[in-house]
N, C-alpha and C. Protein backbone atom coordinates (compact mmCIF):
# COMPACT_ATOMS: atom_id res chain seq x y z
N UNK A 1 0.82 -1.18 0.00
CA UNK A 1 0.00 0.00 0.00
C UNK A 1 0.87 1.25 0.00
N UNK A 2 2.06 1.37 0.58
CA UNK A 2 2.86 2.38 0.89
C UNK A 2 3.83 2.62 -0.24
N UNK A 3 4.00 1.59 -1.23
CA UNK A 3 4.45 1.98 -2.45
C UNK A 3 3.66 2.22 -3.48
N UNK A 4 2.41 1.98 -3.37
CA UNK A 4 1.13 2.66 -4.48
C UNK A 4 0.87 3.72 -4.17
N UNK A 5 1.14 4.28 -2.97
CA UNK A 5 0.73 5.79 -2.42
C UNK A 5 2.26 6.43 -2.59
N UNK A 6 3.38 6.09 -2.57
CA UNK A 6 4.48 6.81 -2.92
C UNK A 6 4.88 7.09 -4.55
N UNK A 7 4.15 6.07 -5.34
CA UNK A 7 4.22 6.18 -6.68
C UNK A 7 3.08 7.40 -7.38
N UNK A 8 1.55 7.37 -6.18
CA UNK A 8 0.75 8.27 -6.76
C UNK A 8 1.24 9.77 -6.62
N UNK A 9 1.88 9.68 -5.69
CA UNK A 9 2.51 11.10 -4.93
C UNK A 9 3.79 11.47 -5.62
N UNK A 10 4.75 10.96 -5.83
CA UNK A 10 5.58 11.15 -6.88
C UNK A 10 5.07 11.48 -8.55
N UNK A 11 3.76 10.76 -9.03
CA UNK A 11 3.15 11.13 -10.12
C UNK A 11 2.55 12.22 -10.40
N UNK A 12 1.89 12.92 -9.09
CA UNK A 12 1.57 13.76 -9.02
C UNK A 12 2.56 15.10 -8.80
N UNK A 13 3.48 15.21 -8.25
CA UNK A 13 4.56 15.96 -8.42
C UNK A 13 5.04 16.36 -9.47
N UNK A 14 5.59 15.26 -10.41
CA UNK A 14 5.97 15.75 -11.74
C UNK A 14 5.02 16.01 -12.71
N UNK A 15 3.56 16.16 -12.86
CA UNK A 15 2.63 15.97 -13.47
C UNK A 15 1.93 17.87 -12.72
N UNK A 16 2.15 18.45 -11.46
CA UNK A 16 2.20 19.22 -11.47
C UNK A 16 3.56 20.56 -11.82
N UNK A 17 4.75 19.67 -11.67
CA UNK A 17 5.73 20.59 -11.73
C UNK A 17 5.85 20.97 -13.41
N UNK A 18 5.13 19.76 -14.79
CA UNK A 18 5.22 19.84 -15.73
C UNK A 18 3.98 21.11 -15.81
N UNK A 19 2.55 21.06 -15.74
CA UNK A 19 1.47 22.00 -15.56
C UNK A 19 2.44 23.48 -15.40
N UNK A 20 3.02 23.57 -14.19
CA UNK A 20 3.62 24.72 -13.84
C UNK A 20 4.62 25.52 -15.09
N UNK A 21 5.48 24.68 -15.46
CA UNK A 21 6.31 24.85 -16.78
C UNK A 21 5.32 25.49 -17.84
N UNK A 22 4.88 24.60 -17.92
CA UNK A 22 3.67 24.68 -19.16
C UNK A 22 2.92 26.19 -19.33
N UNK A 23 2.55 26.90 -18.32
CA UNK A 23 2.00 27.96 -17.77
C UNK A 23 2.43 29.26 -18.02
N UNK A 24 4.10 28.84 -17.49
CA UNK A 24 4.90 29.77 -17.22
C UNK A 24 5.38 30.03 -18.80
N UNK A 25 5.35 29.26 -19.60
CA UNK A 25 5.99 29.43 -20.75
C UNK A 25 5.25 30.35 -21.41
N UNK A 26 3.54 30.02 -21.18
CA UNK A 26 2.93 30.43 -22.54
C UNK A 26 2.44 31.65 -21.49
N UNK A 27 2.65 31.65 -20.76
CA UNK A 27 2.38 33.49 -20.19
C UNK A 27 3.41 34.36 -20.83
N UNK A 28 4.56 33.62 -20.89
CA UNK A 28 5.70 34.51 -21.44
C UNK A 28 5.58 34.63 -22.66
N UNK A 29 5.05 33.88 -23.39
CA UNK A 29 5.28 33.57 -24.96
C UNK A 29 4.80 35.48 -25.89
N UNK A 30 3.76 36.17 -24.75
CA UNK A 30 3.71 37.13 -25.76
C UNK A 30 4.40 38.55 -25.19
N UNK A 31 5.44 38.52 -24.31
CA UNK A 31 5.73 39.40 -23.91
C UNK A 31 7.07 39.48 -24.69
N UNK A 32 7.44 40.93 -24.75
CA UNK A 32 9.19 41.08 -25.38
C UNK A 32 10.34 40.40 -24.83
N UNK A 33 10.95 39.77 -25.32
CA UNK A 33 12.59 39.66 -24.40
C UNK A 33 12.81 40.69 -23.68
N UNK A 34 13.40 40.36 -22.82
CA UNK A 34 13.82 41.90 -21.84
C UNK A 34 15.23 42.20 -22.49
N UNK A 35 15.92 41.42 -23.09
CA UNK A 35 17.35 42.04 -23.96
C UNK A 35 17.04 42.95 -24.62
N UNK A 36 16.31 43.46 -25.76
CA UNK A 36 15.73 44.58 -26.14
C UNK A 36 15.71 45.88 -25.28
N UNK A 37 15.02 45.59 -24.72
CA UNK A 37 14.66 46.73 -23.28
C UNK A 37 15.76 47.61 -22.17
N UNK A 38 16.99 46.72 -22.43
CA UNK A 38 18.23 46.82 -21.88
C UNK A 38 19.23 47.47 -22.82
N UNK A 39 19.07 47.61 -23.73
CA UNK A 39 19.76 48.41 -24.33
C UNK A 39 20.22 49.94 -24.31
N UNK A 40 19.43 50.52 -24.06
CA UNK A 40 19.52 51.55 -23.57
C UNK A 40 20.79 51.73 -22.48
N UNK A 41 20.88 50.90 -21.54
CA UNK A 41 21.47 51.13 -20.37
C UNK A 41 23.06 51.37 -20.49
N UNK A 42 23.22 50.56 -21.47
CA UNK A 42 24.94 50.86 -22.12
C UNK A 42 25.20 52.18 -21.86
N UNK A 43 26.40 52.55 -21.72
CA UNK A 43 27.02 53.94 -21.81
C UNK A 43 27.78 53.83 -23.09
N UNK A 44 27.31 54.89 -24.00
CA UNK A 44 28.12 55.06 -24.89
C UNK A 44 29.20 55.59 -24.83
N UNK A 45 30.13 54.99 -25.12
CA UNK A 45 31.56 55.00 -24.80
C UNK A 45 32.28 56.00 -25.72
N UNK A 46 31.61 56.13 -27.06
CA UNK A 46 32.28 56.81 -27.98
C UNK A 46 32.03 58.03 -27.53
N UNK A 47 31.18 58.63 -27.05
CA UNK A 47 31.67 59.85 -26.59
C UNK A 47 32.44 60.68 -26.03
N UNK A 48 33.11 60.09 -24.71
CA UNK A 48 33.96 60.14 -24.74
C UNK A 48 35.45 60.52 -25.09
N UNK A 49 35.41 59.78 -26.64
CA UNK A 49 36.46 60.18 -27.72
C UNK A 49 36.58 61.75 -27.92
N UNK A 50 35.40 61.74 -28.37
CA UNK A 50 35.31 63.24 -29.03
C UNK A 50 35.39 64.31 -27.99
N UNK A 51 35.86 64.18 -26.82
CA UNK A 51 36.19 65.20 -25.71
C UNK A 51 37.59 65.22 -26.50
N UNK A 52 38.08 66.20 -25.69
CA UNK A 52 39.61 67.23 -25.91
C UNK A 52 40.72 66.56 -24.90
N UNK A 53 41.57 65.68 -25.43
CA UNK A 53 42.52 64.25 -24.29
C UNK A 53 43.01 65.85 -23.07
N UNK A 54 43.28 64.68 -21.68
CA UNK A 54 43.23 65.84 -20.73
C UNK A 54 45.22 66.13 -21.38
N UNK A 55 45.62 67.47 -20.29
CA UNK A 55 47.00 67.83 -20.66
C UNK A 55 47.89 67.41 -20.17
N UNK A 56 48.43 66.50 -20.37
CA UNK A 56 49.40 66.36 -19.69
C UNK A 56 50.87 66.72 -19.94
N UNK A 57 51.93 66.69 -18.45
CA UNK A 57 52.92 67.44 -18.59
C UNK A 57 53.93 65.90 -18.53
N UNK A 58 55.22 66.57 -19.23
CA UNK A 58 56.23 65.24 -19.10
C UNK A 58 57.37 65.32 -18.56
N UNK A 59 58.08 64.35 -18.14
CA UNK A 59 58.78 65.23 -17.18
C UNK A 59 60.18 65.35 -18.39
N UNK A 60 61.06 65.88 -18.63
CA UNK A 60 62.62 65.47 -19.18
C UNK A 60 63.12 64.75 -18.47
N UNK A 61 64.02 64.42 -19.28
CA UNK A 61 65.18 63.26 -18.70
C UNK A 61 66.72 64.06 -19.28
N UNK A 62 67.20 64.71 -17.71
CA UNK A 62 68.63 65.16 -17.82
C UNK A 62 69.56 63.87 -18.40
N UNK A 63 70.35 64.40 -19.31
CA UNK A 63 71.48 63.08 -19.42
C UNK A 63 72.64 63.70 -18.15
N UNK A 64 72.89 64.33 -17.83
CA UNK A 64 73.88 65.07 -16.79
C UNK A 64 73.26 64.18 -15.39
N UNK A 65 71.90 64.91 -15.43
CA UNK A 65 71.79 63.98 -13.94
C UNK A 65 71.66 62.07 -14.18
N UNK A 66 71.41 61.82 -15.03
CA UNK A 66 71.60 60.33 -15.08
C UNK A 66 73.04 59.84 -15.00
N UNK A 67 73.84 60.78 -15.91
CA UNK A 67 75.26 60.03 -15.69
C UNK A 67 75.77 60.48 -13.97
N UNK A 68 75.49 61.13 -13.53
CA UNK A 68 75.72 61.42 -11.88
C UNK A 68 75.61 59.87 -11.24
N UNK A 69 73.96 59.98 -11.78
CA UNK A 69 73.27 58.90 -10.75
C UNK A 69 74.16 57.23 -10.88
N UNK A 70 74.97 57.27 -12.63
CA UNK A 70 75.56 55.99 -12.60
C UNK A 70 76.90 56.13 -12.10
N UNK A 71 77.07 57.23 -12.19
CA UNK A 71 79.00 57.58 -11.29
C UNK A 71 78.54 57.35 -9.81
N UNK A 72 77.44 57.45 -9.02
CA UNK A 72 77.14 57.17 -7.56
C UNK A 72 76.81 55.81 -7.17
N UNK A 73 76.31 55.39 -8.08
CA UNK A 73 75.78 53.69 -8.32
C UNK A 73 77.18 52.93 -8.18
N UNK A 74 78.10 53.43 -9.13
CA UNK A 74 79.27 52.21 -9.29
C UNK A 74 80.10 52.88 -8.33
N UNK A 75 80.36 53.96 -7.51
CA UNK A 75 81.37 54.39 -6.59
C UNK A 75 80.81 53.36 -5.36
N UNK A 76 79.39 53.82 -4.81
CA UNK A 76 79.11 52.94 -4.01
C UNK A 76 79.02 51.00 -4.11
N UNK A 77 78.56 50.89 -5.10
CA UNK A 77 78.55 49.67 -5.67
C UNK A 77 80.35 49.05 -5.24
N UNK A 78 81.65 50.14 -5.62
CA UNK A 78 82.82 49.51 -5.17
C UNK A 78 82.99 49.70 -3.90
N UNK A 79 82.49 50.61 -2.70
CA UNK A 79 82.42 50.68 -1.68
C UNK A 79 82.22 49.17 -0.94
N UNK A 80 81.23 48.82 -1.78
CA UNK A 80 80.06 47.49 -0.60
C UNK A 80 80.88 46.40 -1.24
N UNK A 81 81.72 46.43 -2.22
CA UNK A 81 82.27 45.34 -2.55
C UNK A 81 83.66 45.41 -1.50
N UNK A 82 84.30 46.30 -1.93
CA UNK A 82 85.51 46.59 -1.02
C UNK A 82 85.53 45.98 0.58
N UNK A 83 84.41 46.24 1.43
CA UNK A 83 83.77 46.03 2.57
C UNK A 83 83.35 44.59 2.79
N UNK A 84 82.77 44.00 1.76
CA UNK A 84 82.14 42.65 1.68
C UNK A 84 83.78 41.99 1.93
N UNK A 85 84.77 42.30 0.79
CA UNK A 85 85.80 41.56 0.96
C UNK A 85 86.63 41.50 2.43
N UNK A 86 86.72 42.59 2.91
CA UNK A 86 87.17 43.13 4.04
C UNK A 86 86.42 42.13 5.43
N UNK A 87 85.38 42.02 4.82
CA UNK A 87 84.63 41.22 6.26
C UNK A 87 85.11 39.77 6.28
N UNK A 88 84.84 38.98 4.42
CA UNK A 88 85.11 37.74 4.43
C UNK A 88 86.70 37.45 4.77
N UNK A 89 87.45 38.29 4.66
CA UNK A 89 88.94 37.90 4.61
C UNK A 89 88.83 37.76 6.56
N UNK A 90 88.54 38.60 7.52
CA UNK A 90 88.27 39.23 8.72
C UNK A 90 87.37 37.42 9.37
N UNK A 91 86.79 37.21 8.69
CA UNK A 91 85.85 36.14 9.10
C UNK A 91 86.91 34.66 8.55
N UNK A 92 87.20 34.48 7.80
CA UNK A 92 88.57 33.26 7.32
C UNK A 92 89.89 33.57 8.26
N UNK A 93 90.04 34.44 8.54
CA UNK A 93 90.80 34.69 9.64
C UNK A 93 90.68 34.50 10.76
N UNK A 94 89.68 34.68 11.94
CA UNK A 94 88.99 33.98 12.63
C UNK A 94 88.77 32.61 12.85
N UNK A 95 88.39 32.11 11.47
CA UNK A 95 87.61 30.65 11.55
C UNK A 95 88.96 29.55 11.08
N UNK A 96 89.81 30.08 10.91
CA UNK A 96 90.91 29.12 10.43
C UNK A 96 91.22 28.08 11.61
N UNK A 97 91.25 28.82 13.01
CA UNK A 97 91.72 27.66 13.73
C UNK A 97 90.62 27.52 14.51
N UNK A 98 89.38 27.50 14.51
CA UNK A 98 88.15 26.90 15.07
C UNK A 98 87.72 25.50 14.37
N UNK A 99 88.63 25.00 13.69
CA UNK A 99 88.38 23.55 13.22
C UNK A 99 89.10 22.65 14.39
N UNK A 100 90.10 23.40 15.07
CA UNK A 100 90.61 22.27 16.32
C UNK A 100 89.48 22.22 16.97
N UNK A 101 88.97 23.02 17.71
CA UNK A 101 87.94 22.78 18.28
C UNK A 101 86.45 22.91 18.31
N UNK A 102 85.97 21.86 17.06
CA UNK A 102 84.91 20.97 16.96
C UNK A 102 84.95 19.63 16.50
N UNK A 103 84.83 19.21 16.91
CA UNK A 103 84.23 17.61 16.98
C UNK A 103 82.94 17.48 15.95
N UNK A 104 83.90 16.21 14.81
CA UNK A 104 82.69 15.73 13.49
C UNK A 104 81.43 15.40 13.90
N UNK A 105 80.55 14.91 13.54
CA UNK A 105 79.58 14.48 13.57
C UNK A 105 79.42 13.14 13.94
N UNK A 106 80.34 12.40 13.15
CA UNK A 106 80.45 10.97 13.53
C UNK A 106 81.09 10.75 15.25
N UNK A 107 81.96 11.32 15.62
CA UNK A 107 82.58 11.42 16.80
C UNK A 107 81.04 11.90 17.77
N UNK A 108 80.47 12.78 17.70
CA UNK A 108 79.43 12.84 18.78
C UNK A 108 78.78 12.08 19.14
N UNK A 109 78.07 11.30 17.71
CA UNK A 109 77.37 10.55 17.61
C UNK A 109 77.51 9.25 18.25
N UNK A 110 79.01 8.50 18.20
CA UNK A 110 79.44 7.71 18.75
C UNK A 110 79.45 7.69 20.05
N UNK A 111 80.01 8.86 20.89
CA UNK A 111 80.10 9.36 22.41
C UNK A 111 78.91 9.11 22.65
N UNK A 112 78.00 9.62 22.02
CA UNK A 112 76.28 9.30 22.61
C UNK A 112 75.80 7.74 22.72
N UNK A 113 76.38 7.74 21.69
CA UNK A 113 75.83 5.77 21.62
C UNK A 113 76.47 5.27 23.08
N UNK A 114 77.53 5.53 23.29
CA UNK A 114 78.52 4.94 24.30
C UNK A 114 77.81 5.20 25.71
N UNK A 115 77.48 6.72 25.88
CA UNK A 115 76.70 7.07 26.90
C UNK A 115 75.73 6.23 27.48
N UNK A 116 74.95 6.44 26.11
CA UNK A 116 73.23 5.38 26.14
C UNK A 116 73.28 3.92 26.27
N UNK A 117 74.38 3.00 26.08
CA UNK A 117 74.36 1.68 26.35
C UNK A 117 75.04 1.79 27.92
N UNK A 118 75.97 2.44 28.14
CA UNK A 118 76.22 2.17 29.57
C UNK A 118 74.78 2.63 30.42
N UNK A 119 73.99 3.50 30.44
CA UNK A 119 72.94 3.72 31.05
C UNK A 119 72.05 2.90 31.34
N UNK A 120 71.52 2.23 29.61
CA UNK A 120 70.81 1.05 29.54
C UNK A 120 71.68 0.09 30.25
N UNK A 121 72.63 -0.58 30.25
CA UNK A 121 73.04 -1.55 31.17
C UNK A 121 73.52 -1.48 32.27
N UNK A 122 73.74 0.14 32.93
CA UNK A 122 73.50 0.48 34.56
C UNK A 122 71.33 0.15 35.40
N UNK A 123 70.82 0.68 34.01
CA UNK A 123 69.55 0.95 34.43
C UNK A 123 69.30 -1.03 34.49
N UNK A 124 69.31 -1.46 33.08
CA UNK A 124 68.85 -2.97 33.76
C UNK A 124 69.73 -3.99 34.93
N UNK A 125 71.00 -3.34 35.13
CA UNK A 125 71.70 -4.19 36.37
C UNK A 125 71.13 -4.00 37.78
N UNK A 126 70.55 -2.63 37.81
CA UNK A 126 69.90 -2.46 38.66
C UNK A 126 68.19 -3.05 39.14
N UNK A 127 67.42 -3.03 37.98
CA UNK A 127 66.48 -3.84 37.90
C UNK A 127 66.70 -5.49 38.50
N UNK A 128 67.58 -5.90 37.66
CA UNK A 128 67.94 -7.25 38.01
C UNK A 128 68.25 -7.73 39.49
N UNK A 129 68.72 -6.53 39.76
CA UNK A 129 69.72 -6.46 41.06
C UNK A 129 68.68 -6.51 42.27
N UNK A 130 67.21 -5.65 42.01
CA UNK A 130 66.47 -5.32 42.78
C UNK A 130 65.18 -6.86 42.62
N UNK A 131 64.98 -7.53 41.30
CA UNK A 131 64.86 -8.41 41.13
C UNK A 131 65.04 -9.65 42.36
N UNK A 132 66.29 -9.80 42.70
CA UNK A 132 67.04 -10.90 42.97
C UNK A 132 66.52 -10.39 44.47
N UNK A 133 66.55 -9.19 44.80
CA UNK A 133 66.82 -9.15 46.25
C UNK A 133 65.34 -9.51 46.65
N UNK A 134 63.77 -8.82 45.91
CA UNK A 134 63.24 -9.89 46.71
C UNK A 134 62.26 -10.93 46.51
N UNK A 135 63.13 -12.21 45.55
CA UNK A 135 63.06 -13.38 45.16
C UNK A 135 64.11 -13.95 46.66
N UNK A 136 65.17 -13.16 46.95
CA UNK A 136 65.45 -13.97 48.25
C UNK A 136 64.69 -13.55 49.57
N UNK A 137 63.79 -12.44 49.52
CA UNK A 137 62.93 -12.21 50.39
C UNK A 137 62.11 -13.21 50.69
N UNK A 138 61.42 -13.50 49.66
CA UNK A 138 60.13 -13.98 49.27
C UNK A 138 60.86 -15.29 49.63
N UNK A 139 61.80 -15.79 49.46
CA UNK A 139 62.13 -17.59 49.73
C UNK A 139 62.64 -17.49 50.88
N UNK A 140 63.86 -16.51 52.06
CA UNK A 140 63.81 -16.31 53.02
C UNK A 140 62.60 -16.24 53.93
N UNK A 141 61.41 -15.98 54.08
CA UNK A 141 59.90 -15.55 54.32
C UNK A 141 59.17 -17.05 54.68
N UNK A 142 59.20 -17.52 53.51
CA UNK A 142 58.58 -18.81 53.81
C UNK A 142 59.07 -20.06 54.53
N UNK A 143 60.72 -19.46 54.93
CA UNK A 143 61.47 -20.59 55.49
C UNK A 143 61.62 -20.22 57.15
N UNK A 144 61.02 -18.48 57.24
CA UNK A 144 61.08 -18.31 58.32
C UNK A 144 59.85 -18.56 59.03
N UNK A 145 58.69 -18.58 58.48
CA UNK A 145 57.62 -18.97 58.85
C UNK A 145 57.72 -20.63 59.53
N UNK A 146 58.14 -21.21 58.73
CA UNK A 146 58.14 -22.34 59.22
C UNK A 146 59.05 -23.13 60.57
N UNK A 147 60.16 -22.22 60.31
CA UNK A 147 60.66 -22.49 61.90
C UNK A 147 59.97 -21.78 63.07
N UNK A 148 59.06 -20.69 62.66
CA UNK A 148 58.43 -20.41 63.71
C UNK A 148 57.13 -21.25 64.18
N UNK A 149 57.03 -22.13 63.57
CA UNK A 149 55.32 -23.48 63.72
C UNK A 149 56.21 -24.18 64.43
């Protein structure tokens, strides 16, 4: 019953949503496109044109002050080079004998390993150690009990 009533109800849906279409079309059918009607709204652009272009001013270009500006460019330009060199030579000088004292990579790495297994086998000797002591508790215990009966 509940799928004869979901099939009538679904039939009826598209059977009204088609009606609705149907309606809507032929109401429209005698009215203008509204594209027509919109035309107007454009701004004519060409008008525009036929205004008077605004004035503008330009600036010159000194060749005097440009060649200044490249005689200041490359004076400074040898300044920061001059300086750059001055620092790196200043800094290789410095760092030449700071290779005695650092230690590779492989060398740390190793020291650490060395560290970490003695730890691990301080940390489980101790376990073991604490282990043992009371497994002889626990068997001391039951032997003292019994000399006391």
């Amino acid at each position: 019953m509940a799928k004869k009533f979901g099939k009538f109800l679904l039939f009826t849906a598209a059977a009204g949503t088609a009606a609705a279409v149907a309606y809507h079309f032929l109401s429209r059918k005698d009215t203008a496109p509204a594209a027509a009607e919109e035309d107007d709204d454009y701004d004519n652009f060409s008008d525009d044109l036929e205004d008077e272009p605004p004035a503008r001013n330009y600036v010159s270009l000194a060749k005097e002050a440009s060649e200044k500006a490249v005689e200041k460019a490359g004076f400074v330009a040898g300044t920061v080079v001059r300086k750059v060199g001055d620092a790196v030579g200043t800094l290789s000088d410095k760092l030449s004998g700071a290779e005695e004292h650092f230690t590779t990579l492989s060398q740390t790495i190793s020291d650490a390993e060395e560290k970490a297994e003695k730890n691990v086998e301080e940390f489980f000797d101790e376990d073991e150690a604490a282990e043992e002591d009371s497994i002889e508790e626990e068997v001391s215990a039951p032997e003292a009990s019994k000399e006391e009966q």
